[in-house]
PDB file of N, CA and C in Angstrom:
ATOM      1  N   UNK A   1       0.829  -1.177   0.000  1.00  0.00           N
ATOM      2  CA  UNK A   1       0.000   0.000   0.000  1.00  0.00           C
ATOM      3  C   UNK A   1       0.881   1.251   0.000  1.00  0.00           C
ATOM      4  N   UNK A   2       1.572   1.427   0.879  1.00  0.00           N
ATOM      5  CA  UNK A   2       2.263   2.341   0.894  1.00  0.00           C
ATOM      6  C   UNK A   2       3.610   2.716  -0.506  1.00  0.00           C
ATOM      7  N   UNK A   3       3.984   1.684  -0.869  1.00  0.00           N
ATOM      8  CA  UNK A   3       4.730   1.423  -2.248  1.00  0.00           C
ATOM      9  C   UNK A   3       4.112   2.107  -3.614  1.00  0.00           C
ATOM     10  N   UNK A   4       2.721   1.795  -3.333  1.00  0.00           N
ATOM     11  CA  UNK A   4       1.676   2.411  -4.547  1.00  0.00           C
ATOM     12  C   UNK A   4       1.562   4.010  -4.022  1.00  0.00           C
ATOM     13  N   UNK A   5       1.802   4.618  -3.435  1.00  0.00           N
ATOM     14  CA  UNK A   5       1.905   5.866  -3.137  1.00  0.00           C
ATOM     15  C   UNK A   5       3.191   6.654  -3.475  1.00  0.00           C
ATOM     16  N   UNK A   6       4.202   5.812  -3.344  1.00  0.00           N
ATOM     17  CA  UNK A   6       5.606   6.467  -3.821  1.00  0.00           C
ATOM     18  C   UNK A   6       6.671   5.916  -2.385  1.00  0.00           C
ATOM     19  N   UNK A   7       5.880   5.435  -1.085  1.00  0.00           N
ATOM     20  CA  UNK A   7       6.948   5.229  -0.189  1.00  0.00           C
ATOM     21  C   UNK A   7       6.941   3.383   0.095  1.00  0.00           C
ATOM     22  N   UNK A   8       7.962   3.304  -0.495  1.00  0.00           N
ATOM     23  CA  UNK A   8       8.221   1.513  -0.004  1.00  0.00           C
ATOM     24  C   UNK A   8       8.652   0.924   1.278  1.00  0.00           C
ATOM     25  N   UNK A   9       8.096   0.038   2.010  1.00  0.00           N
ATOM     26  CA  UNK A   9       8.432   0.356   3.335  1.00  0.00           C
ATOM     27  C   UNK A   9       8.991  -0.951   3.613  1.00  0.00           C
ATOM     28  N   UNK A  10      10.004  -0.849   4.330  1.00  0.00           N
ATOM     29  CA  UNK A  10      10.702  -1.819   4.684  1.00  0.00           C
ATOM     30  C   UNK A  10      10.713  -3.299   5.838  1.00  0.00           C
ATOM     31  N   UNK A  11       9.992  -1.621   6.758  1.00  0.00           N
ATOM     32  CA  UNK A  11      10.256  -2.671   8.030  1.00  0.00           C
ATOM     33  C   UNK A  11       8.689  -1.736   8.780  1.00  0.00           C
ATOM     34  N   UNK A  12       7.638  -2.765   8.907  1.00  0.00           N
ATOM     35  CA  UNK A  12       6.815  -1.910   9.810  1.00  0.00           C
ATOM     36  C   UNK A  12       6.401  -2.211  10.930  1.00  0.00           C
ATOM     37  N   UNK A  13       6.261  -1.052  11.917  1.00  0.00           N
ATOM     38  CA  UNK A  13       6.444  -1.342  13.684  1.00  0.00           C
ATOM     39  C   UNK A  13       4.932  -1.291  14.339  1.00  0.00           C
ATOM     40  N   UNK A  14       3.895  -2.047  14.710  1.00  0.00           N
ATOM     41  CA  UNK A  14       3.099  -1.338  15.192  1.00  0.00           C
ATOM     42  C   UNK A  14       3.106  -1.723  16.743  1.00  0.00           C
ATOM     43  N   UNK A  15       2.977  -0.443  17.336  1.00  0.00           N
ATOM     44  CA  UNK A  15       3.266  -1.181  19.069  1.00  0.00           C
ATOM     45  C   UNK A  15       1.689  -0.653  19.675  1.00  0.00           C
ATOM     46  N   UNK A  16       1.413   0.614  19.042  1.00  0.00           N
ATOM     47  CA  UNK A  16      -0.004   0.653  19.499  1.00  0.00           C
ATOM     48  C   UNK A  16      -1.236   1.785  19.079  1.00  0.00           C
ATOM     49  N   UNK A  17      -2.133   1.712  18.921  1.00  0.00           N
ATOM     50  CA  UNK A  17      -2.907   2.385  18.477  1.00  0.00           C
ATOM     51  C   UNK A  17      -3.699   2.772  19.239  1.00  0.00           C
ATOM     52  N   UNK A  18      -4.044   4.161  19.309  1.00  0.00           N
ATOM     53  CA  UNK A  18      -4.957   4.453  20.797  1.00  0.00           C
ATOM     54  C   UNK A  18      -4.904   3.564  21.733  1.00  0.00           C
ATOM     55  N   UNK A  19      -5.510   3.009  22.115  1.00  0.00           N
ATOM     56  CA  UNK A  19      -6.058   2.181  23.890  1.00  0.00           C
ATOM     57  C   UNK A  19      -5.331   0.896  23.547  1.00  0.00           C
ATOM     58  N   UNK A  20      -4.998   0.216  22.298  1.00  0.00           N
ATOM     59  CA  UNK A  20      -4.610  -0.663  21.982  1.00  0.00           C
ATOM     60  C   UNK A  20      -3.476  -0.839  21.540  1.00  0.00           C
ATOM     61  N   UNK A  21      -2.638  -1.996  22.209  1.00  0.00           N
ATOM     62  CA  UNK A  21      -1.813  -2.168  22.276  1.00  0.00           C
ATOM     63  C   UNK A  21      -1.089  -3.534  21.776  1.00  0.00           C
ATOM     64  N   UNK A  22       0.424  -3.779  21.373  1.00  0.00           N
ATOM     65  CA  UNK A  22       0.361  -5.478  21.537  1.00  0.00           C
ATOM     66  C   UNK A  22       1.675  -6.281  22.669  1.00  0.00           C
ATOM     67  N   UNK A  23       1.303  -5.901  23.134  1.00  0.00           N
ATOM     68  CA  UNK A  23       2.149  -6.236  24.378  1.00  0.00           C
ATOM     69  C   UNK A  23       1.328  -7.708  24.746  1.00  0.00           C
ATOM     70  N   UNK A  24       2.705  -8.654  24.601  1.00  0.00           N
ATOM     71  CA  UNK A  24       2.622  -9.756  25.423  1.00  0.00           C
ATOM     72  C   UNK A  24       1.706 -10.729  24.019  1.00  0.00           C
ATOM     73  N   UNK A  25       1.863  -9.950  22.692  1.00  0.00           N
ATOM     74  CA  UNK A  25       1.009 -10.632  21.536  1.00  0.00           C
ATOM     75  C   UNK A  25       2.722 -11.262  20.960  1.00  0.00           C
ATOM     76  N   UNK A  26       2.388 -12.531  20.222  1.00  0.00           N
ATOM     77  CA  UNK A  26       3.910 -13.266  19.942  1.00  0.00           C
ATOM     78  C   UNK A  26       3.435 -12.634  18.118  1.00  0.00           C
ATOM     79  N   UNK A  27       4.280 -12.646  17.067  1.00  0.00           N
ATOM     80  CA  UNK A  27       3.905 -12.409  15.846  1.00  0.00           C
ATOM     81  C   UNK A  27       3.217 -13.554  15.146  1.00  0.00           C
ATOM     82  N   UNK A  28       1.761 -12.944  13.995  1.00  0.00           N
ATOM     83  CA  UNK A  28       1.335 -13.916  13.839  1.00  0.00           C
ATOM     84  C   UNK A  28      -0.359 -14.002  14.485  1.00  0.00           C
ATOM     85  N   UNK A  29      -0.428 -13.686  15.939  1.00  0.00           N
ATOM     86  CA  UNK A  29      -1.294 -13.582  16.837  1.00  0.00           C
ATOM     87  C   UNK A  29      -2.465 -12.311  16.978  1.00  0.00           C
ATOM     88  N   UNK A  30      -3.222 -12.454  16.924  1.00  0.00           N
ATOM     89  CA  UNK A  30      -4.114 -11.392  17.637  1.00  0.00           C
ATOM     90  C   UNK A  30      -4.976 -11.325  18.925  1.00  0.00           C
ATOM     91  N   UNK A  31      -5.511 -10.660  19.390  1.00  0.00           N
ATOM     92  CA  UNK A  31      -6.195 -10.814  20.612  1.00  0.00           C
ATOM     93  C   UNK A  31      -7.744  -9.603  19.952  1.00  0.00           C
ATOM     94  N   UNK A  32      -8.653 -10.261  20.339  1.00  0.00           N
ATOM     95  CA  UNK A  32     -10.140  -9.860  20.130  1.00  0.00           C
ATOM     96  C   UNK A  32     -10.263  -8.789  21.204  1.00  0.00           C
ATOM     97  N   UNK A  33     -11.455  -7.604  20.432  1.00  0.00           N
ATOM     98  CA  UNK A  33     -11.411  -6.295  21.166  1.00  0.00           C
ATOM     99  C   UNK A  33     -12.648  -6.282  21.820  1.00  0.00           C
ATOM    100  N   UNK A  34     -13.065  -6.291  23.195  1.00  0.00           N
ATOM    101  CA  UNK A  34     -14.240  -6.063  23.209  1.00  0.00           C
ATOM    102  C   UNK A  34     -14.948  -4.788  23.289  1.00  0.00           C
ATOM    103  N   UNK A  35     -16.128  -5.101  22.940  1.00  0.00           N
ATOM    104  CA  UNK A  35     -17.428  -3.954  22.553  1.00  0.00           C
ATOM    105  C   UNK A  35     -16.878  -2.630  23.226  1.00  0.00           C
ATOM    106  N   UNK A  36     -17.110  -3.076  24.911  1.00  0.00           N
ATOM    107  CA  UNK A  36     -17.246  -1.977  25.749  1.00  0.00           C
ATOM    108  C   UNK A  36     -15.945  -1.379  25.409  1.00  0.00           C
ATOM    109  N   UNK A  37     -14.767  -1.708  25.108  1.00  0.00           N
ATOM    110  CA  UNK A  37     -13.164  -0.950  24.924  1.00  0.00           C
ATOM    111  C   UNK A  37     -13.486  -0.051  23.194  1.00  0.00           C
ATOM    112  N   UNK A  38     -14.643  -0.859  22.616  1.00  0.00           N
ATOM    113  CA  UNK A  38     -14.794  -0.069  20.865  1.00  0.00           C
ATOM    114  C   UNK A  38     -15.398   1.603  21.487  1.00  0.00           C
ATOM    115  N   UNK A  39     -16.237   0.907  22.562  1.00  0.00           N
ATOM    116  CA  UNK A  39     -16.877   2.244  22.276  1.00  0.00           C
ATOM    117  C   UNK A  39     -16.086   3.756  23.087  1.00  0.00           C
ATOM    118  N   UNK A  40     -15.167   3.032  23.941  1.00  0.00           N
ATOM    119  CA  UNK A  40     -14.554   4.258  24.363  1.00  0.00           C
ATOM    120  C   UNK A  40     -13.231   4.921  23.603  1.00  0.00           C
ATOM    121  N   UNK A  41     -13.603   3.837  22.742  1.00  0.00           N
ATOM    122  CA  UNK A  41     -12.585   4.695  21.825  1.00  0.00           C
ATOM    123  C   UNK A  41     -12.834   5.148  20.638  1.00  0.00           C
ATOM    124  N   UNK A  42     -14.370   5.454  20.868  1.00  0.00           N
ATOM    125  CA  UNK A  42     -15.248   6.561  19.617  1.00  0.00           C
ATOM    126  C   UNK A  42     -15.717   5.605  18.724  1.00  0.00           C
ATOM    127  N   UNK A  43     -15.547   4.178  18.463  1.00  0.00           N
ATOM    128  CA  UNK A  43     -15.795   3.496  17.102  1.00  0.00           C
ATOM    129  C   UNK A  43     -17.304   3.711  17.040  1.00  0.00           C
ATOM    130  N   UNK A  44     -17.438   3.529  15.777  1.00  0.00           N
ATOM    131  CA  UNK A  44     -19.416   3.614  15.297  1.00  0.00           C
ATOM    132  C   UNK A  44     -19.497   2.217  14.784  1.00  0.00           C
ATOM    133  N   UNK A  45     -20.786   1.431  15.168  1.00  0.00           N
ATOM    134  CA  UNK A  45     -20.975   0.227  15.043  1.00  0.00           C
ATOM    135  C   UNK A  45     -21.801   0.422  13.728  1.00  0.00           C
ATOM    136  N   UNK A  46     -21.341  -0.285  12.747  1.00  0.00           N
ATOM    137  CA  UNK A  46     -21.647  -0.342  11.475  1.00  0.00           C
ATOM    138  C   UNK A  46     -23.105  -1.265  10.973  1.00  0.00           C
ATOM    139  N   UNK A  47     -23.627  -1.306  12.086  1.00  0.00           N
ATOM    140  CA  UNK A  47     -25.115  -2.220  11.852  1.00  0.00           C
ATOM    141  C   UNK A  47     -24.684  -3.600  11.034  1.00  0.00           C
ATOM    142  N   UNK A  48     -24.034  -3.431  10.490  1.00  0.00           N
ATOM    143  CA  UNK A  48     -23.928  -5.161  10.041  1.00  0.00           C
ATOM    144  C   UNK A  48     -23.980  -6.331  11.021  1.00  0.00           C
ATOM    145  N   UNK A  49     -24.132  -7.497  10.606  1.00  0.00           N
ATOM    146  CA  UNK A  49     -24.221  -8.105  11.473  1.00  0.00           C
ATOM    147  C   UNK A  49     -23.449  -9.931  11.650  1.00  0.00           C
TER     148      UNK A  49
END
C-alpha cells in the first residue's frame, strides 16, 4: 500500500494504536477487542451483522 503511493516500506512497527496495544502478543497472533473498549474509543458500530 504504501509502495503504490511512492513510499516503499521496509520494516513496519506497530506497538499501538490508541487504547490498543500489543504487548505480550507473539507475531502472527491477535487478541479480540471487546465492545465496551470499541466504544470508548469513539468506534461507530456499522449495523452489520
Amino acid at each position: 500500500m504504501t509502495a503504490a503511493v511512492g513510499h516503499p516500506t521496509l520494516r513496519l512497527l506497530r506497538r499501538s494504536i490508541g487504547p490498543y496495544d500489543v504487548v505480550g502478543l507473539e507475531p502472527g497472533n491477535w487478541r479480540d477487542v471487546d465492545a465496551a473498549l470499541l466504544g470508548r474509543a469513539g468506534a461507530k458500530k456499522s449495523g452489520r451483522t
